[in-house]
C-alpha atoms as a PDB file:
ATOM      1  CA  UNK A   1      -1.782   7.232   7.666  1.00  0.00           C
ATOM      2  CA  UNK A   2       0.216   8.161  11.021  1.00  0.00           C
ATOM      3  CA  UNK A   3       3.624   7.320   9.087  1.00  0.00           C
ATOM      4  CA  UNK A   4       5.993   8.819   6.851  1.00  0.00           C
ATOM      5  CA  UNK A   5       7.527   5.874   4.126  1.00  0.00           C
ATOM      6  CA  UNK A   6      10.959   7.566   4.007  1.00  0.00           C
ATOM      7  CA  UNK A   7      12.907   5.486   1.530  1.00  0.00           C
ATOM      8  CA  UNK A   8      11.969   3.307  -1.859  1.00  0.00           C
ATOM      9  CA  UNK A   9       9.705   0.036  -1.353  1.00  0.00           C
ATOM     10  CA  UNK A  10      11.652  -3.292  -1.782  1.00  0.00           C
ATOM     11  CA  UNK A  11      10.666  -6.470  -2.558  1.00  0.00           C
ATOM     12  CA  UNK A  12       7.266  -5.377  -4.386  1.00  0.00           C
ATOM     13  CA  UNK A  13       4.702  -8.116  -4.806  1.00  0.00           C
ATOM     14  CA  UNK A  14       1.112  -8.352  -6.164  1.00  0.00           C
ATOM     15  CA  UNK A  15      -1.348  -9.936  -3.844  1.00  0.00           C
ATOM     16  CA  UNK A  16      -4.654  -9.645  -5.685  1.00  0.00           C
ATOM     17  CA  UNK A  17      -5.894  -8.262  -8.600  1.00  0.00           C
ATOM     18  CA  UNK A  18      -9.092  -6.738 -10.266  1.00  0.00           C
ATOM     19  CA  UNK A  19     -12.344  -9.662  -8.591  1.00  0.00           C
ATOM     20  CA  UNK A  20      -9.896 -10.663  -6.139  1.00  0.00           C
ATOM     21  CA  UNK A  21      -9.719  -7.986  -4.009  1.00  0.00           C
ATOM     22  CA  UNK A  22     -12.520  -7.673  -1.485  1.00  0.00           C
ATOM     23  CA  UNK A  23     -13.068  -4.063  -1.891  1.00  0.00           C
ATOM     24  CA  UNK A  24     -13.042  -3.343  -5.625  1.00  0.00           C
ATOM     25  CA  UNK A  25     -16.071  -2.340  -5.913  1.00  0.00           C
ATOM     26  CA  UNK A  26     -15.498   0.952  -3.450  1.00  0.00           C
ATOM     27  CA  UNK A  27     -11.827   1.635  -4.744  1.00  0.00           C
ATOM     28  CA  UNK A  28     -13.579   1.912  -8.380  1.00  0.00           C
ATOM     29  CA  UNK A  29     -17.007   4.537  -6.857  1.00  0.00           C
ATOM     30  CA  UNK A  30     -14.023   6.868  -4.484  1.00  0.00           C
ATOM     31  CA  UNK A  31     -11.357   6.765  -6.879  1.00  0.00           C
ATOM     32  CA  UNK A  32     -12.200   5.514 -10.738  1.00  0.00           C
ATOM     33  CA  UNK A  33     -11.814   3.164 -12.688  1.00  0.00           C
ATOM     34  CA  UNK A  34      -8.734   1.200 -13.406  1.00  0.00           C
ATOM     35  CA  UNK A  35      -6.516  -1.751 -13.230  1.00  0.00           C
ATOM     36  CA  UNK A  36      -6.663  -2.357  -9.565  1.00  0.00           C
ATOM     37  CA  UNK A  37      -4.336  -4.212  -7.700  1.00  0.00           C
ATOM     38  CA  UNK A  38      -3.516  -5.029  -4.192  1.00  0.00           C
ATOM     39  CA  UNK A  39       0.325  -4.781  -3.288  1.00  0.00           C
ATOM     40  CA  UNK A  40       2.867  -5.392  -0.614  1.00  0.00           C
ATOM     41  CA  UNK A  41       6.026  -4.505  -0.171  1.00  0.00           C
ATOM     42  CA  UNK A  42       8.698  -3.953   2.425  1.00  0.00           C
ATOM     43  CA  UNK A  43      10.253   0.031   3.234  1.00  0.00           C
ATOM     44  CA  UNK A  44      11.297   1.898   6.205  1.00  0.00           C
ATOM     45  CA  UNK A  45       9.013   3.847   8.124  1.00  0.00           C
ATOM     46  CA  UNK A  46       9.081   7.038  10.248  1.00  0.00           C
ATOM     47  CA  UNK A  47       6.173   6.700  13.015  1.00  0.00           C
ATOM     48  CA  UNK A  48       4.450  10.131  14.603  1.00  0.00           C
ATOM     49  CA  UNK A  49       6.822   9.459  17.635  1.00  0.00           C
ATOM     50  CA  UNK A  50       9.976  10.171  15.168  1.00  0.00           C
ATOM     51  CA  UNK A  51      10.751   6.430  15.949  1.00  0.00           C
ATOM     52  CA  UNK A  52      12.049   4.593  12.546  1.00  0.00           C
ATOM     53  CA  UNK A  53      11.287   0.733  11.564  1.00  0.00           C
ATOM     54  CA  UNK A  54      11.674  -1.516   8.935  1.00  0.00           C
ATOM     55  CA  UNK A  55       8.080  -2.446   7.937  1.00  0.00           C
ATOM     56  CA  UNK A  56       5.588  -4.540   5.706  1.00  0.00           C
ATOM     57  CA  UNK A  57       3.284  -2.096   3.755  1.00  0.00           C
ATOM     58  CA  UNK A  58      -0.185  -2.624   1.658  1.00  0.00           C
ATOM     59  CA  UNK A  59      -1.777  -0.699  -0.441  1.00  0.00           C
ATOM     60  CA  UNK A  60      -3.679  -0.307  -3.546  1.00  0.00           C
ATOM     61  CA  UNK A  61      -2.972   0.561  -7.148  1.00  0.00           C
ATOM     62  CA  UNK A  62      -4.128   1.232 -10.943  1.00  0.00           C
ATOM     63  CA  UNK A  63      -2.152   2.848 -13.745  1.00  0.00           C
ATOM     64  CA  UNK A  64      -3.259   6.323 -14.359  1.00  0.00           C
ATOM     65  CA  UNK A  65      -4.802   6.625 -10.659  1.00  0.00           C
ATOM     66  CA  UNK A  66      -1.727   5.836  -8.755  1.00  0.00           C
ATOM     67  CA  UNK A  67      -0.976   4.300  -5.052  1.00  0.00           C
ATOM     68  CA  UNK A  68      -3.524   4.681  -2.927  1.00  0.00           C
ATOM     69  CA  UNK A  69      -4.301   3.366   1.192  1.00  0.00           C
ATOM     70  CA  UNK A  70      -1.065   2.556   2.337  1.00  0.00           C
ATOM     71  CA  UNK A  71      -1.126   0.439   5.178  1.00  0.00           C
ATOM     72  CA  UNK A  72       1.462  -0.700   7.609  1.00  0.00           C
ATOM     73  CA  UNK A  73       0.836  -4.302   8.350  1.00  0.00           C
ATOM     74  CA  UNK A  74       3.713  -5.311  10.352  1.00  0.00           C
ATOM     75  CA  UNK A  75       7.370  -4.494  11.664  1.00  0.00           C
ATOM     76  CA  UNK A  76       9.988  -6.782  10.336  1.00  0.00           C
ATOM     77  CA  UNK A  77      12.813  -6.430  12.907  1.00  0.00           C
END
C-alpha cells in the first residue's frame, strides 16, 4: 500500500460477498476463515509524495479477521 488513509471512510458499500468474490478461495488459505466481503468506500488519502486526494478505496473484510488489501481505485476530484 504506498498510501496513508488519513481520515474515516464515507459512503461504505458492499460489492460482493462470500462466492462472489473472485478470490475467496486465497483470502480464506492467507488469512482464515470468515464472512468475507468485498467493500468500497470513499476517504482521503496521503500519497508517498505527501500529496493529499480524495479517493475511491477497496478492500476486503470478515468479522473477527478485520480489513484487509486496501486498494486505491480511483481519485474523485
Amino acid at each position: 500500500m504506498n498510501f496513508e488513509i488519513i481520515d474515516d471512510i464515507n459512503h461504505v458499500e458492499v460489492i460482493a460477498k462470500g462466492k462472489g468474490i473472485h478470490e475467496i478461495d486465497r483470502l480464506k488459505k492467507f488469512y482464515g476463515n470468515g464472512n468475507w466481503r468485498k467493500m468500497k468506500g470513499i476517504a482521503h488519502i496521503r500519497l508517498a509524495s505527501g500529496e493529499i486526494k480524495l479517493a475511491e478505496l477497496h478492500w476486503y473484510e470478515a468479522y473477527g479477521i478485520g480489513k484487509k488489501e486496501y486498494k486505491r481505485k480511483r481519485y474523485l476530484e
